[in-house]
Structures are given as C-alpha cells and as structure tokens.
Protein backbone atom coordinates (compact mmCIF):
# COMPACT_ATOMS: atom_id res chain seq x y z
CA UNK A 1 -48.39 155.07 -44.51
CA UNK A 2 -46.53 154.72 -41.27
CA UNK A 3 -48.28 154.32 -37.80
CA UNK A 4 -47.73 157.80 -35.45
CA UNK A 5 -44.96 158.74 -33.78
CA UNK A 6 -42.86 157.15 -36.42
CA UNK A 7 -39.22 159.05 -36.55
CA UNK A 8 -37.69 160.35 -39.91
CA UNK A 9 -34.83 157.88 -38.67
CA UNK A 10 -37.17 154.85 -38.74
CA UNK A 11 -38.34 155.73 -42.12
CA UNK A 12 -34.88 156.06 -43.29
CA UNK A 13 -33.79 152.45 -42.08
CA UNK A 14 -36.74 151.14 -43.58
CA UNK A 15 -35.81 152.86 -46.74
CA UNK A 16 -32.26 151.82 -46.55
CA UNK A 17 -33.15 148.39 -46.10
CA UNK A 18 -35.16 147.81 -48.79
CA UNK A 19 -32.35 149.65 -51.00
CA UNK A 20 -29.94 146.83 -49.95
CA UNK A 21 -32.53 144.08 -50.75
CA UNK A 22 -31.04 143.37 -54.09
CA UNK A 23 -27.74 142.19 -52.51
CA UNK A 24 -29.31 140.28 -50.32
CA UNK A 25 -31.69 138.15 -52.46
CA UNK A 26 -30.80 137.17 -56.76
CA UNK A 27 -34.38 137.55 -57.66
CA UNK A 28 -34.41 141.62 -56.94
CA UNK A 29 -33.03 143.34 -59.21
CA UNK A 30 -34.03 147.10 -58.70
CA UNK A 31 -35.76 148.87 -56.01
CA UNK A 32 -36.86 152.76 -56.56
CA UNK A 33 -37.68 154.64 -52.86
CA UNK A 34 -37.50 158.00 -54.32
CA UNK A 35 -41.31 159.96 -54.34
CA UNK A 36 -41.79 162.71 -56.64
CA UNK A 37 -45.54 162.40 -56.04
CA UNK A 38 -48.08 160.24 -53.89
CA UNK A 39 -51.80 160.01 -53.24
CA UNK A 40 -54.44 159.01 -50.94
CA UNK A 41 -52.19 160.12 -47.54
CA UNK A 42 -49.55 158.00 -48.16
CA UNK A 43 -46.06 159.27 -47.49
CA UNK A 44 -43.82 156.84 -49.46
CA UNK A 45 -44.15 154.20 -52.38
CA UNK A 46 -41.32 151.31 -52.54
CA UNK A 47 -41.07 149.46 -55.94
CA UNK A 48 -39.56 145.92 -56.18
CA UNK A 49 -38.56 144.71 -59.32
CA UNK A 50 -38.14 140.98 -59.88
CA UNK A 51 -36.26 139.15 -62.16
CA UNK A 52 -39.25 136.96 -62.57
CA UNK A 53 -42.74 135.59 -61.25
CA UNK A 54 -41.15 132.97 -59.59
CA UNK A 55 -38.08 135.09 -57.96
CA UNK A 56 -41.12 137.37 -56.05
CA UNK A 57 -43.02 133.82 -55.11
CA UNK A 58 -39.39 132.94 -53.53
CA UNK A 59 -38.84 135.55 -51.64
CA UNK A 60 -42.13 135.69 -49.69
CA UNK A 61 -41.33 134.32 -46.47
CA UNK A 62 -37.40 134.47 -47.37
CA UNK A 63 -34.61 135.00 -45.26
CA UNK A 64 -33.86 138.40 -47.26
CA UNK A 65 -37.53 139.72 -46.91
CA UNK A 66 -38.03 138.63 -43.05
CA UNK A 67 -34.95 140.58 -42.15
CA UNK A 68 -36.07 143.66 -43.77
CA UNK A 69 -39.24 142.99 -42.09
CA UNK A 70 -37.70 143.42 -38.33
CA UNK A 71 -37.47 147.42 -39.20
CA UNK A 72 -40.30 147.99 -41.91
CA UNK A 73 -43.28 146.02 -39.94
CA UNK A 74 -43.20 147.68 -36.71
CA UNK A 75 -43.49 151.17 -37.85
CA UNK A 76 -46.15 150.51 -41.08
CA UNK A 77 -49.48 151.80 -40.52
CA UNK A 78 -50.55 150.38 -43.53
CA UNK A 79 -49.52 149.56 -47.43
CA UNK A 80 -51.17 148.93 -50.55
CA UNK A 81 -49.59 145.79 -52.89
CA UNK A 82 -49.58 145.50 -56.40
CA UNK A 83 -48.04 142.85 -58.16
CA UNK A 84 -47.80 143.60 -62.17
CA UNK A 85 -46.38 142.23 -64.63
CA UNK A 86 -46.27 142.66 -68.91
C-alpha cells in the first residue's frame, strides 16, 4: 500500500522502475505490475521473477535494486514479501 498523499505520478515511476529492472540486473528476468485483482487494502502487487535463488540473494542490496529504491521507498506505506519457489 502506499503512504497518503501519494500521486498517481509517483506510483507510476515506481511502477516504471521496477518494469526496467530486468535491464538493469541478469538475474530478473520478468516483472508483472499489472492488477486484475487485490486484497486486504492493497492497491498494487509487483512480481519479480528470478532466474534463480541465488540471482534474488544478489540483488538484495544491489546497485539495480537500491536505485529503484530512491522512488519506491519513500512513497510505500507498507508491502508484504513472498519469496517462492517450485
């Protein structure tokens, strides 16, 4: 969910970014933004798909995901993570 007073323009960046994340780092190699449907007051669901276990250990903290950070942080009320695999 994002905190109040957040702009349909800040969502959008935040959006965008995350869209361009799989250019920016090897181990991403799809990213769906697009809600049909979510629960439990939350406006937007962002899915990250890895190439691997160890491509989503490597990019926590990377260069990729603290740049993405500088527009999805300050306007994130707060998110739920899951990290799932087969």
């Amino acid at each position: 969910s994002w905190k109040a007073g957040t702009t349909p323009e800040q969502v959008q960046a935040a959006l965008d970014g995350v869209q361009a994340l799989p250019s920016k780092f090897k181990g991403i190699t799809r990213v769906w933004t697009r809600t049909i449907k979510a629960q439990g007051g939350k406006a937007n669901a962002i899915v990250m798909e890895f190439a691997s276990e160890a491509a989503l250990k490597e990019y926590s903290g990377s260069d990729a995901q603290k740049e993405w950070y500088k527009v999805y942080t300050p306007i994130r009320d707060s998110s739920t993570t899951f990290d799932i695999s087969n």
